[in-house]
C-alpha atoms as a PDB file:
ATOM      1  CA  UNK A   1      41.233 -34.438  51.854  1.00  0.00           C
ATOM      2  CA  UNK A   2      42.558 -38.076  52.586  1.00  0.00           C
ATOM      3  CA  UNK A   3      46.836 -38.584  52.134  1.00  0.00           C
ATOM      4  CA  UNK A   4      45.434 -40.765  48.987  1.00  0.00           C
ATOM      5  CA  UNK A   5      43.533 -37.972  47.506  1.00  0.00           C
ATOM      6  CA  UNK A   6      46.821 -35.499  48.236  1.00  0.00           C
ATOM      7  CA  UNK A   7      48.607 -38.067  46.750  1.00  0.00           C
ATOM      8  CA  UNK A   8      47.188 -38.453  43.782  1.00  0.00           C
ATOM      9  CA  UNK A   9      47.227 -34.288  43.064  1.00  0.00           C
ATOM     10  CA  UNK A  10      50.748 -34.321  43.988  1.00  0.00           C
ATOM     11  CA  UNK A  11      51.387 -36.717  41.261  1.00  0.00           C
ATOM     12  CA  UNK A  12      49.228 -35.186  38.761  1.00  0.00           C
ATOM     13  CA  UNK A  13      50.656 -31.661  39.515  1.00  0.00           C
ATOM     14  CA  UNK A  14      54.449 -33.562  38.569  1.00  0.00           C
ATOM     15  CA  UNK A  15      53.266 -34.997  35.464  1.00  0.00           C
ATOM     16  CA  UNK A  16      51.717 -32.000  34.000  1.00  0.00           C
ATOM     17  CA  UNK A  17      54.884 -29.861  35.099  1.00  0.00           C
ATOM     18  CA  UNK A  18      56.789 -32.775  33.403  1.00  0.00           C
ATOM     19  CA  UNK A  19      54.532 -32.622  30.376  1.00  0.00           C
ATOM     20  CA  UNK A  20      54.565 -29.178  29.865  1.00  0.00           C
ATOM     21  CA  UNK A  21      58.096 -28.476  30.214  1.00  0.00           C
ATOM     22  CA  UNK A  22      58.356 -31.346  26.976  1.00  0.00           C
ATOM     23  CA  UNK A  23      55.335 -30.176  25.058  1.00  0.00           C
ATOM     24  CA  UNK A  24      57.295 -26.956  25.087  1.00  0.00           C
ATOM     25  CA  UNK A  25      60.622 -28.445  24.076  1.00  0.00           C
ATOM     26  CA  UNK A  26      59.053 -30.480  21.580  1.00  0.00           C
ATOM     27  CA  UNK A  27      56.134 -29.557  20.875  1.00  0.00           C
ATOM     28  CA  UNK A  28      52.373 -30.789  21.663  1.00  0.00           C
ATOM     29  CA  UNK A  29      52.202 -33.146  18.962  1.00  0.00           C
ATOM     30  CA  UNK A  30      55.884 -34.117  18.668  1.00  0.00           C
ATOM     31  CA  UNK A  31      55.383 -35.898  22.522  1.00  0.00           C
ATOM     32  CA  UNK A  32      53.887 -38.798  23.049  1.00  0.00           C
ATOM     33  CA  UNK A  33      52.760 -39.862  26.608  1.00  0.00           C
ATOM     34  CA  UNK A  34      55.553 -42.721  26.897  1.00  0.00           C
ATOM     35  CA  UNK A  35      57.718 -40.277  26.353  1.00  0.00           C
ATOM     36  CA  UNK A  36      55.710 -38.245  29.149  1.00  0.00           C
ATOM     37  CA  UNK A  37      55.977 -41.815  31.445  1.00  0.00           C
ATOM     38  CA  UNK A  38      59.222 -42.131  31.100  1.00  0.00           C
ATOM     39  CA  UNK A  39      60.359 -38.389  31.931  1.00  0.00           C
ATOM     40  CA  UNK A  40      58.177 -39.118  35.067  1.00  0.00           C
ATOM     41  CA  UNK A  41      59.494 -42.085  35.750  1.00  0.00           C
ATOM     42  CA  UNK A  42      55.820 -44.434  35.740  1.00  0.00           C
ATOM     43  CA  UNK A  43      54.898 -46.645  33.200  1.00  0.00           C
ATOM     44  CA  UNK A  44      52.351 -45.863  30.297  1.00  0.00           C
ATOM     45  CA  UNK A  45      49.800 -47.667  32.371  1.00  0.00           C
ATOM     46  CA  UNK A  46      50.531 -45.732  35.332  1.00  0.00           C
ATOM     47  CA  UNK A  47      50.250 -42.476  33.130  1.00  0.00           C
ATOM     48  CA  UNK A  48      46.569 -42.922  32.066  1.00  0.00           C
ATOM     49  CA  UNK A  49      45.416 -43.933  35.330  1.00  0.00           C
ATOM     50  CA  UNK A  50      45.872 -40.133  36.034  1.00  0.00           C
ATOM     51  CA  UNK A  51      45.030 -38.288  32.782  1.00  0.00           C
ATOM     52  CA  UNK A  52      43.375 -40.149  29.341  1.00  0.00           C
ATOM     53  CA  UNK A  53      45.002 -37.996  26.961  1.00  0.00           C
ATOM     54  CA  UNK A  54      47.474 -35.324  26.607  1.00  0.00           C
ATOM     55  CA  UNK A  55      44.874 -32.937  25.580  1.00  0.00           C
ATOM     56  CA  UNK A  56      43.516 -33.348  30.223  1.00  0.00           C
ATOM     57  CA  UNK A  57      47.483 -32.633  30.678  1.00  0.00           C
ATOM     58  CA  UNK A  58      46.863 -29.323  29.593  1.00  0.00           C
ATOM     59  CA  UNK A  59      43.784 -28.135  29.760  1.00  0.00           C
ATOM     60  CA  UNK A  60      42.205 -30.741  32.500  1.00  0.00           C
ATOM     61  CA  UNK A  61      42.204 -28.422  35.080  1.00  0.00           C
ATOM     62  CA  UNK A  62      39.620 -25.942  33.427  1.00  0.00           C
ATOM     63  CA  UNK A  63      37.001 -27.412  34.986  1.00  0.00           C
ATOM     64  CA  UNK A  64      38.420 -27.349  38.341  1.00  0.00           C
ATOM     65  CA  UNK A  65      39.462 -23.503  37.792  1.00  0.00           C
ATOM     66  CA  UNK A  66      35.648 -23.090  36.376  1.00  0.00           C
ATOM     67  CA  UNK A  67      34.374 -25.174  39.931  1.00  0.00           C
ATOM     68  CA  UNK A  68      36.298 -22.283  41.851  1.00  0.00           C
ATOM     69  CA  UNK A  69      34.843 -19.511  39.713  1.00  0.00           C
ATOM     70  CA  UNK A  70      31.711 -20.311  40.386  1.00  0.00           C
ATOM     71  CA  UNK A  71      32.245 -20.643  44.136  1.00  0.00           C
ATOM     72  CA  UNK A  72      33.655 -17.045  44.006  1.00  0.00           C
ATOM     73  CA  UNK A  73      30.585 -16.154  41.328  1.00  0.00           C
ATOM     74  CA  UNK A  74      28.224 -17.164  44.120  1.00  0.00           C
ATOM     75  CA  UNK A  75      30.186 -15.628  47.355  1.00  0.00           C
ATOM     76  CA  UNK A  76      29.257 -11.663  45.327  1.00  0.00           C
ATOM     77  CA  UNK A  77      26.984  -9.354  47.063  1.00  0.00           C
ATOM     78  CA  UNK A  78      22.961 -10.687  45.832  1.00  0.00           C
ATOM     79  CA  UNK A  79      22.749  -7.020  44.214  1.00  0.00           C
ATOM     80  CA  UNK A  80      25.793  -6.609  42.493  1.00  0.00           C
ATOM     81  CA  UNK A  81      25.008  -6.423  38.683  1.00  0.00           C
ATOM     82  CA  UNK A  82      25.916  -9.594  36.927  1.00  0.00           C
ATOM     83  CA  UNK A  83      29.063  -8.423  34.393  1.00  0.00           C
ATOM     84  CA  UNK A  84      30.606  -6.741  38.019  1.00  0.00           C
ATOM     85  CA  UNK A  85      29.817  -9.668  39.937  1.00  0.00           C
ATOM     86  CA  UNK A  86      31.627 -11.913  36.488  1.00  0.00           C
ATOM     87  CA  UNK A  87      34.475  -9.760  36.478  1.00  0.00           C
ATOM     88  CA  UNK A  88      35.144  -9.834  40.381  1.00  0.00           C
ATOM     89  CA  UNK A  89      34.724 -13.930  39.985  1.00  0.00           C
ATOM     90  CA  UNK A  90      36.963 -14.476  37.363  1.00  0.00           C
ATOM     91  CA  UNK A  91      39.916 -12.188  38.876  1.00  0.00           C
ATOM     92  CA  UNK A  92      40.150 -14.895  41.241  1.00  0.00           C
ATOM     93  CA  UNK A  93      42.143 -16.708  38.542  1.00  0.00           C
ATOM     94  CA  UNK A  94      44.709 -13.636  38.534  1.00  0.00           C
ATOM     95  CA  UNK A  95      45.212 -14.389  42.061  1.00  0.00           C
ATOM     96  CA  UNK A  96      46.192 -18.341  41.573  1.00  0.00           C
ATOM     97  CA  UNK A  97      50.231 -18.942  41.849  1.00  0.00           C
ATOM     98  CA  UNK A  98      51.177 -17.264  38.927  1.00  0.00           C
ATOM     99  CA  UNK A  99      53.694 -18.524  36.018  1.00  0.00           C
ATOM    100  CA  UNK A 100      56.277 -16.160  34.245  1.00  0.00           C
ATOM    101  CA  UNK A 101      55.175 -14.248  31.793  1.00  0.00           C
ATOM    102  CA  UNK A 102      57.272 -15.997  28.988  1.00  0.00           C
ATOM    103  CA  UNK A 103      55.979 -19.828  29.831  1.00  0.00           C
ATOM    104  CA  UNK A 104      52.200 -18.312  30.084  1.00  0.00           C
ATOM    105  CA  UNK A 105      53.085 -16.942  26.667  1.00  0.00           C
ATOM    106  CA  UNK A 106      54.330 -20.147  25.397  1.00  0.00           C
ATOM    107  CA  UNK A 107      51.253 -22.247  26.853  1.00  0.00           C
ATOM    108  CA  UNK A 108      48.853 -19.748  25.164  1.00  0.00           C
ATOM    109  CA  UNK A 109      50.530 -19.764  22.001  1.00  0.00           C
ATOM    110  CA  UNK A 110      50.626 -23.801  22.242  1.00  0.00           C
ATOM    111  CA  UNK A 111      46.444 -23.642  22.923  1.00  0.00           C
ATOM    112  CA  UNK A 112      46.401 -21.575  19.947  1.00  0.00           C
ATOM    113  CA  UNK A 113      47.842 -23.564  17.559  1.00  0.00           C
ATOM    114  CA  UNK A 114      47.067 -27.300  18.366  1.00  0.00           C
ATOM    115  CA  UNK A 115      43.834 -27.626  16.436  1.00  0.00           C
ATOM    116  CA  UNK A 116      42.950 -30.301  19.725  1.00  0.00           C
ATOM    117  CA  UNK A 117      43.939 -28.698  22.302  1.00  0.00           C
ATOM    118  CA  UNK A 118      41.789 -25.991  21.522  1.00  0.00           C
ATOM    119  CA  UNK A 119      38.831 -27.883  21.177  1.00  0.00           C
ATOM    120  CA  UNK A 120      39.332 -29.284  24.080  1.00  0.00           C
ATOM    121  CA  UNK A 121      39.384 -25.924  25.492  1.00  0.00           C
ATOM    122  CA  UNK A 122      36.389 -24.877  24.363  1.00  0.00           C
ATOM    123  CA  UNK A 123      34.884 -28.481  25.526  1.00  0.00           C
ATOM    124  CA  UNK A 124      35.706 -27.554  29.169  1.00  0.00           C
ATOM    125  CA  UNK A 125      34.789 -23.822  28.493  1.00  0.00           C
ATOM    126  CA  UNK A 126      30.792 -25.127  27.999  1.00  0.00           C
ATOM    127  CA  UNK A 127      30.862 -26.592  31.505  1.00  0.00           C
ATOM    128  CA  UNK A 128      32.142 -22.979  32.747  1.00  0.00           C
ATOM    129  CA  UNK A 129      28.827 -22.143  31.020  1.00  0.00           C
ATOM    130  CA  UNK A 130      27.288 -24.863  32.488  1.00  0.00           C
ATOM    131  CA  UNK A 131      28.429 -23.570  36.224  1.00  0.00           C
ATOM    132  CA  UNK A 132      28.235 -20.176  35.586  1.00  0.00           C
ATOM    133  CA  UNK A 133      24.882 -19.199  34.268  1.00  0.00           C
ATOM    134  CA  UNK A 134      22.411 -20.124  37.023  1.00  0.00           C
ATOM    135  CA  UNK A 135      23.934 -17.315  39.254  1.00  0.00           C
ATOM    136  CA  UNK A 136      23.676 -14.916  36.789  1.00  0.00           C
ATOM    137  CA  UNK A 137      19.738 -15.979  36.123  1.00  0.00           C
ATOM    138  CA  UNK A 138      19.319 -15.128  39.909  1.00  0.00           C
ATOM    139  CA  UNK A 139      21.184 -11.475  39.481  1.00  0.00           C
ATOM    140  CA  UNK A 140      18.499 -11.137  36.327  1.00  0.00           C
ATOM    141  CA  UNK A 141      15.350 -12.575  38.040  1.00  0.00           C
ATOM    142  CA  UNK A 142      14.757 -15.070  35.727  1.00  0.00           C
ATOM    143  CA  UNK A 143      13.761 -18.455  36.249  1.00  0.00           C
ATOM    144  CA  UNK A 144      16.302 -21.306  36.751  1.00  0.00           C
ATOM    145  CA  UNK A 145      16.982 -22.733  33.737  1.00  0.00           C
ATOM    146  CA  UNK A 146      14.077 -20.764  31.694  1.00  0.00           C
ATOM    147  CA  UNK A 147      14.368 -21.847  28.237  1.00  0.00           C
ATOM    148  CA  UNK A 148      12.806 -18.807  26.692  1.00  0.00           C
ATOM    149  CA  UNK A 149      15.381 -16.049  28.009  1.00  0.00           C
ATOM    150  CA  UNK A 150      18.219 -16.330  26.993  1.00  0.00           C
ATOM    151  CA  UNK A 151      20.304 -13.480  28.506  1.00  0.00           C
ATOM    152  CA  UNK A 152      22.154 -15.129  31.527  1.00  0.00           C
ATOM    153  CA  UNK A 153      23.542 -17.345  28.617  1.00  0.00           C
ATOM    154  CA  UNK A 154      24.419 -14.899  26.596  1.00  0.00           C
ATOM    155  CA  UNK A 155      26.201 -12.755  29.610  1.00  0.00           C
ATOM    156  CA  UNK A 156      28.669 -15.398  30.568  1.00  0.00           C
ATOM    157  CA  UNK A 157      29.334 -16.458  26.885  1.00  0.00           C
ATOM    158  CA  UNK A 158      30.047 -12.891  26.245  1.00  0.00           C
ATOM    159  CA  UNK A 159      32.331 -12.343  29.262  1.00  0.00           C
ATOM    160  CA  UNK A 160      34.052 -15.928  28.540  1.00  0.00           C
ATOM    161  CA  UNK A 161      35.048 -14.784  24.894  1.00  0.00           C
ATOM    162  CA  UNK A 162      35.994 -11.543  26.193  1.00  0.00           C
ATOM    163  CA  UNK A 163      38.319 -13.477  28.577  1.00  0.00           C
ATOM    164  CA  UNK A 164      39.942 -15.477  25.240  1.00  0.00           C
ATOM    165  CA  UNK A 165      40.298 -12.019  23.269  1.00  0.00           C
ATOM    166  CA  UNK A 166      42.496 -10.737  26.598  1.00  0.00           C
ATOM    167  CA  UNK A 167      44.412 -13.991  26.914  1.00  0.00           C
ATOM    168  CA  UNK A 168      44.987 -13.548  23.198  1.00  0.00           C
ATOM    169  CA  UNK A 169      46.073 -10.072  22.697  1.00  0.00           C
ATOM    170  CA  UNK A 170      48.002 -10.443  25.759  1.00  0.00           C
ATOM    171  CA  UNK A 171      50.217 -13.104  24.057  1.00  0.00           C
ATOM    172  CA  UNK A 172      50.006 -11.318  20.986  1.00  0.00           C
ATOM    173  CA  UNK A 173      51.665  -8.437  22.731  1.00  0.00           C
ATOM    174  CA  UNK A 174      54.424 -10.461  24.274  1.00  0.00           C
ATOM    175  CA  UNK A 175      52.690 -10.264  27.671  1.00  0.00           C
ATOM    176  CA  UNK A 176      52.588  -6.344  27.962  1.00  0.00           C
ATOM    177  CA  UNK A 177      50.274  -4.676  30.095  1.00  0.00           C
ATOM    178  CA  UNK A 178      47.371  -7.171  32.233  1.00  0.00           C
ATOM    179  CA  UNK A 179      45.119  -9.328  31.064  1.00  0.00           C
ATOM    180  CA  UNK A 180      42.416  -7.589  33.278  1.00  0.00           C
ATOM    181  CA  UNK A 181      42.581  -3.976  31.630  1.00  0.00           C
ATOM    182  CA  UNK A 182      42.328  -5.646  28.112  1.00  0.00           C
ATOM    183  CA  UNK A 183      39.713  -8.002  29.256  1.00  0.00           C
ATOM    184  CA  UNK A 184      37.759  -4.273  30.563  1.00  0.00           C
ATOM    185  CA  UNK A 185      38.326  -2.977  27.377  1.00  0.00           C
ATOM    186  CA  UNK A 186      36.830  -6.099  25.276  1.00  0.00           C
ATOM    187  CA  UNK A 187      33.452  -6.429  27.839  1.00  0.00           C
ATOM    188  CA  UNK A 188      33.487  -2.458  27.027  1.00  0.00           C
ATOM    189  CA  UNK A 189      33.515  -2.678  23.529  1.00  0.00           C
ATOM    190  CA  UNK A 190      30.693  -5.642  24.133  1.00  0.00           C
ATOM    191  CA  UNK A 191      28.401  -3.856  26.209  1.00  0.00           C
ATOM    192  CA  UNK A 192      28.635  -0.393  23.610  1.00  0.00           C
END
């Protein structure tokens, strides 16, 4: 990585800290990005040179998370079964610097209840699809990209909606327990 490139993440990481802590004062809606600029200290122009709308503030890095995912998707054993080989991939997300358990709850809450946010969300959540789903054709035997089986597809969307259920009765709990035992106990009640 060039010192532009480091940078540039540097100053993206400070604005979405920046953001976030005021989203969560404020609310999503309630902050607008000059107030986001100014809390920063850059102008308005400045500000969308690095993110185009508060919605990438939040949930921008999705596909980024999703890129590494996939790396760790396609670093499994070749015979490992595809829903063990999903599971092992997306722990790698448990294992990212980790945020307290009452700001995770407060993000989580804020995705759930900004009508935009969450379809942004579930914008970046495709491309996880996207990334995801030619691995799991190769643990299956099928095809690349074989438009008449539609299992790998159905795999991943399963064990990404599994992942939201966790997320989600994990804040509805007040962050009790892991998200990784309820996410085992949603792809259980999934796979019967």
């Amino acid at each position: 990585m060039t010192l532009r490139e480091r940078t540039r993440q540097a100053v993206q990481a400070d604005i979405a800290a920046t953001a976030m802590r005021l989203f969560l004062e404020r609310g999503f809606d309630a902050t607008t990005m000059e107030q986001i600029a100014t809390a920063v200290g850059i102008s308005r122009r400045s500000l969308f040179r690095y993110f185009a709308t508060k919605e990438d503030i939040v949930v921008g890095d999705l596909v980024e998370r999703g890129r590494r995912v996939q790396v760790a998707l396609e670093s499994r054993p070749p015979g490992e079964g595809p829903w063990e080989a999903l599971r092992a991939a997306l722990e790698t997300m448990a294992r990212e610097p980790a945020y307290s358990t009452e700001w995770a709850s407060k993000v989580f809450r804020m995705l759930a209840e900004t009508p935009s946010l969450r379809a942004r969300q579930l914008e970046k959540r495709l491309q996880w699809l996207e990334m995801l789903v030619p691995d799991i054709e190769r643990r299956l035997g099928v095809a690349p990209g074989s438009a008449g089986d539609p299992r790998a597809a159905a795999i991943v969307s399963s064990a990404l909606a599994c992942l939201d259920v966790a997320v989600e009765a994990w804040n509805r709990g007040g962050g009790e327990g892991s998200i990784e035992d309820l996410y085992d106990a949603a792809v259980a009640a999934v796979r019967g």
